[in-house]
Protein backbone atom coordinates (compact mmCIF):
# COMPACT_ATOMS: atom_id res chain seq x y z
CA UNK A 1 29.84 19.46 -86.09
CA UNK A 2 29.17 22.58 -83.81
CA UNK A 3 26.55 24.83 -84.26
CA UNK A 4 28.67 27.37 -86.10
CA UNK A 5 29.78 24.60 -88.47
CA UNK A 6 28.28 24.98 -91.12
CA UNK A 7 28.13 22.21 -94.33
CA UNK A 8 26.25 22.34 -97.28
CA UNK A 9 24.33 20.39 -99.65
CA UNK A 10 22.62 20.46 -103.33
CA UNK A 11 20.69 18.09 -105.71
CA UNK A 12 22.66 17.40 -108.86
CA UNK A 13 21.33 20.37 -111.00
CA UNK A 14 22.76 22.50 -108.66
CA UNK A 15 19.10 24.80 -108.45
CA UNK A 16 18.56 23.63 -105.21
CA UNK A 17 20.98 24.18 -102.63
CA UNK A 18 20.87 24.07 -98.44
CA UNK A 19 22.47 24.14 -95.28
CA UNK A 20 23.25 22.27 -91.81
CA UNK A 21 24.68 23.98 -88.51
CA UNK A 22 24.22 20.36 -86.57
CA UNK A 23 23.08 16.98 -86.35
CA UNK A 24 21.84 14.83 -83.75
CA UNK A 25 24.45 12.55 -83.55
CA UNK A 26 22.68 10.01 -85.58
CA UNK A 27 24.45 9.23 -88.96
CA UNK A 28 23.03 5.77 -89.99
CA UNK A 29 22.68 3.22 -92.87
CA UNK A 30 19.39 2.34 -93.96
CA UNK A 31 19.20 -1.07 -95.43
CA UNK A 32 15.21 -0.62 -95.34
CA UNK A 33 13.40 -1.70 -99.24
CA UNK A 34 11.95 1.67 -99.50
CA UNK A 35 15.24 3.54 -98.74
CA UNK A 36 16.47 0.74 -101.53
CA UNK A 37 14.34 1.86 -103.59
CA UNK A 38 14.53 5.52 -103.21
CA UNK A 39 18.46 5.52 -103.65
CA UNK A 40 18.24 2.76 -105.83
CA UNK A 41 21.28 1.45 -103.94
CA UNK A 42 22.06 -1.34 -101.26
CA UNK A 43 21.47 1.27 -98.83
CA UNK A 44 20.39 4.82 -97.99
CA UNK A 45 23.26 7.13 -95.68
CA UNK A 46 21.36 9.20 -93.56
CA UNK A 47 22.19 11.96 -91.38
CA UNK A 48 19.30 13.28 -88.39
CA UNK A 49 19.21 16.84 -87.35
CA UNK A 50 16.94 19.25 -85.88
CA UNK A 51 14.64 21.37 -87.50
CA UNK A 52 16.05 24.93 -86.58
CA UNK A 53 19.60 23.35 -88.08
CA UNK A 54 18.89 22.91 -91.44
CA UNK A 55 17.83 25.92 -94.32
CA UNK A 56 17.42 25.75 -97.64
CA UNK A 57 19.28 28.56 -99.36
CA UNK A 58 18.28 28.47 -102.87
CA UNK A 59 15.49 26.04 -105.16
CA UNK A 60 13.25 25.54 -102.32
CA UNK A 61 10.01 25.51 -104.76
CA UNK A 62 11.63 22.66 -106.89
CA UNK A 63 11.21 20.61 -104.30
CA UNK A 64 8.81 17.62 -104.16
CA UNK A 65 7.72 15.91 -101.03
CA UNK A 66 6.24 12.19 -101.07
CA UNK A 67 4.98 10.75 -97.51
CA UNK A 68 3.89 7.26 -98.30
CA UNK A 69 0.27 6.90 -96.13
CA UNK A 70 1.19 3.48 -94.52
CA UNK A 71 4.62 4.51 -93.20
CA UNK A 72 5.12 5.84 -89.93
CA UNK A 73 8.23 7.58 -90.33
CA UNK A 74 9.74 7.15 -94.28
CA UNK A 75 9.18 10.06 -96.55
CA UNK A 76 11.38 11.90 -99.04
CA UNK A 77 12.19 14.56 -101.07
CA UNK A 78 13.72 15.19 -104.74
CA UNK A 79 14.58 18.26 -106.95
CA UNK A 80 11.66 18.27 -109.64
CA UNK A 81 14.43 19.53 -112.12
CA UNK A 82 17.21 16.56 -111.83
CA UNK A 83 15.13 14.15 -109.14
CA UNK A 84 18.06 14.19 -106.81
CA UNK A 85 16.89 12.84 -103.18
CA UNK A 86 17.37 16.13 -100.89
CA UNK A 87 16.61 16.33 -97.31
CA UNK A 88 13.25 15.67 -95.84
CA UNK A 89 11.73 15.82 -92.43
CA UNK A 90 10.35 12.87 -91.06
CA UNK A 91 6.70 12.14 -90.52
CA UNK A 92 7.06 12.30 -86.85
CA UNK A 93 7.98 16.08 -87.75
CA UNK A 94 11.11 15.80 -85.10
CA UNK A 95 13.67 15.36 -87.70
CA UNK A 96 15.17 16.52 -90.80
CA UNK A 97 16.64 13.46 -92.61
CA UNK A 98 19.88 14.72 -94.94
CA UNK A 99 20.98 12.17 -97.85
CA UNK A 100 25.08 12.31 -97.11
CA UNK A 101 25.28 11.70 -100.82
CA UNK A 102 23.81 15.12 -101.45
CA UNK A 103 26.31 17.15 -98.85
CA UNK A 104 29.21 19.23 -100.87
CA UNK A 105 30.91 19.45 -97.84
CA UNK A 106 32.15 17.43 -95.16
CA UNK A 107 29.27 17.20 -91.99
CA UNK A 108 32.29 16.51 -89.62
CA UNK A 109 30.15 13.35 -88.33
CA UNK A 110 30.54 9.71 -90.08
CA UNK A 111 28.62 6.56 -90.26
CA UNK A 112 28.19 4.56 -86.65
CA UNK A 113 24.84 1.98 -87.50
CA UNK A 114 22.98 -0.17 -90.24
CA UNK A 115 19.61 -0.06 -89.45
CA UNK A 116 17.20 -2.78 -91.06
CA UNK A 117 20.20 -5.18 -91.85
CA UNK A 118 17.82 -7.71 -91.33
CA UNK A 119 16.19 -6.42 -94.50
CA UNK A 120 19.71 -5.52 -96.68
CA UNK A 121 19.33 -6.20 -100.04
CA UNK A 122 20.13 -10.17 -100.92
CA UNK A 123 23.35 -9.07 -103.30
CA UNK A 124 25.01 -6.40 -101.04
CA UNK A 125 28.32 -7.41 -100.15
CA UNK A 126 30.32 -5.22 -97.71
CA UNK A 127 32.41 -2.72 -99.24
CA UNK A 128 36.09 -3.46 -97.76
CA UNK A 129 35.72 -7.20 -100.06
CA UNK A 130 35.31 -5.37 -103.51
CA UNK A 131 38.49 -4.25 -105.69
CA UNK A 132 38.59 -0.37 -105.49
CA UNK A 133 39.77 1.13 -108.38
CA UNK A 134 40.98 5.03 -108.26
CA UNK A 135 38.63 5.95 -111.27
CA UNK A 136 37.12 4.20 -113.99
CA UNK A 137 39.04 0.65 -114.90
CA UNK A 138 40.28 0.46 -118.10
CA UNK A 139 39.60 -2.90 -119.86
């Protein structure tokens, strides 16, 4: 994405809306137990950008910050309406981390790294081995 790309991003509620003109060229799989736990998933999809490329446009008071003390860079963020994960920045204050799940719109950057594999979930299995199905199987 160039810097007069613009994508955009919301929590499921739709109050709380934002805004990315960049990244830093980092779009990454987290396979980390607290970004398991936060997404509730085998994984979290996270996209790094600077600071001065991200604004929120609408719902910024409905949204909730929580920076674990014992991390050193985890935190998150979640619409107090819906609890949708929406972007955070990182507690190195460097970063904004953006959940891809939450963009509307295509960031014109995809996935290059798993990060933490050593600590993936036991049960994920890749993907590209499990039946894909167009919508919801019928029985």
């Amino acid at each position: 994405m160039t810097n007069s790309e613009i994508a955009r991003g919301s929590c499921l509620c739709g109050q709380v809306a934002y805004e990315i003109s960049g990244n830093l060229g980092i779009f990454q799989y987290c396979h980390c137990s607290r970004c398991r736990k936060f997404t509730g998933s085998a994984f979290a999809s996270n996209i790094l950008i600077a600071k001065e490329h991200f604004r929120w446009t609408a719902g910024a008071l409905l949204v909730q910050c929580f920076e674990p003390k014992e991390t050193k860079h985890f935190a998150t963020a979640f619409c107090k309406k819906c609890g949708s994960s929406l972007p955070w920045l990182g507690k190195t204050k460097k970063a904004i981390v953006i959940p891809a799940g939450t963009l509307d719109t295509d960031p014109s950057i995809r996935p290059m790294q798993n990060i933490f594999w050593k600590s993936k979930a036991l049960w994920h299995r890749d993907v590209s081995e499990l039946l894909k199905h167009d919508e919801l199987p019928t029985k």
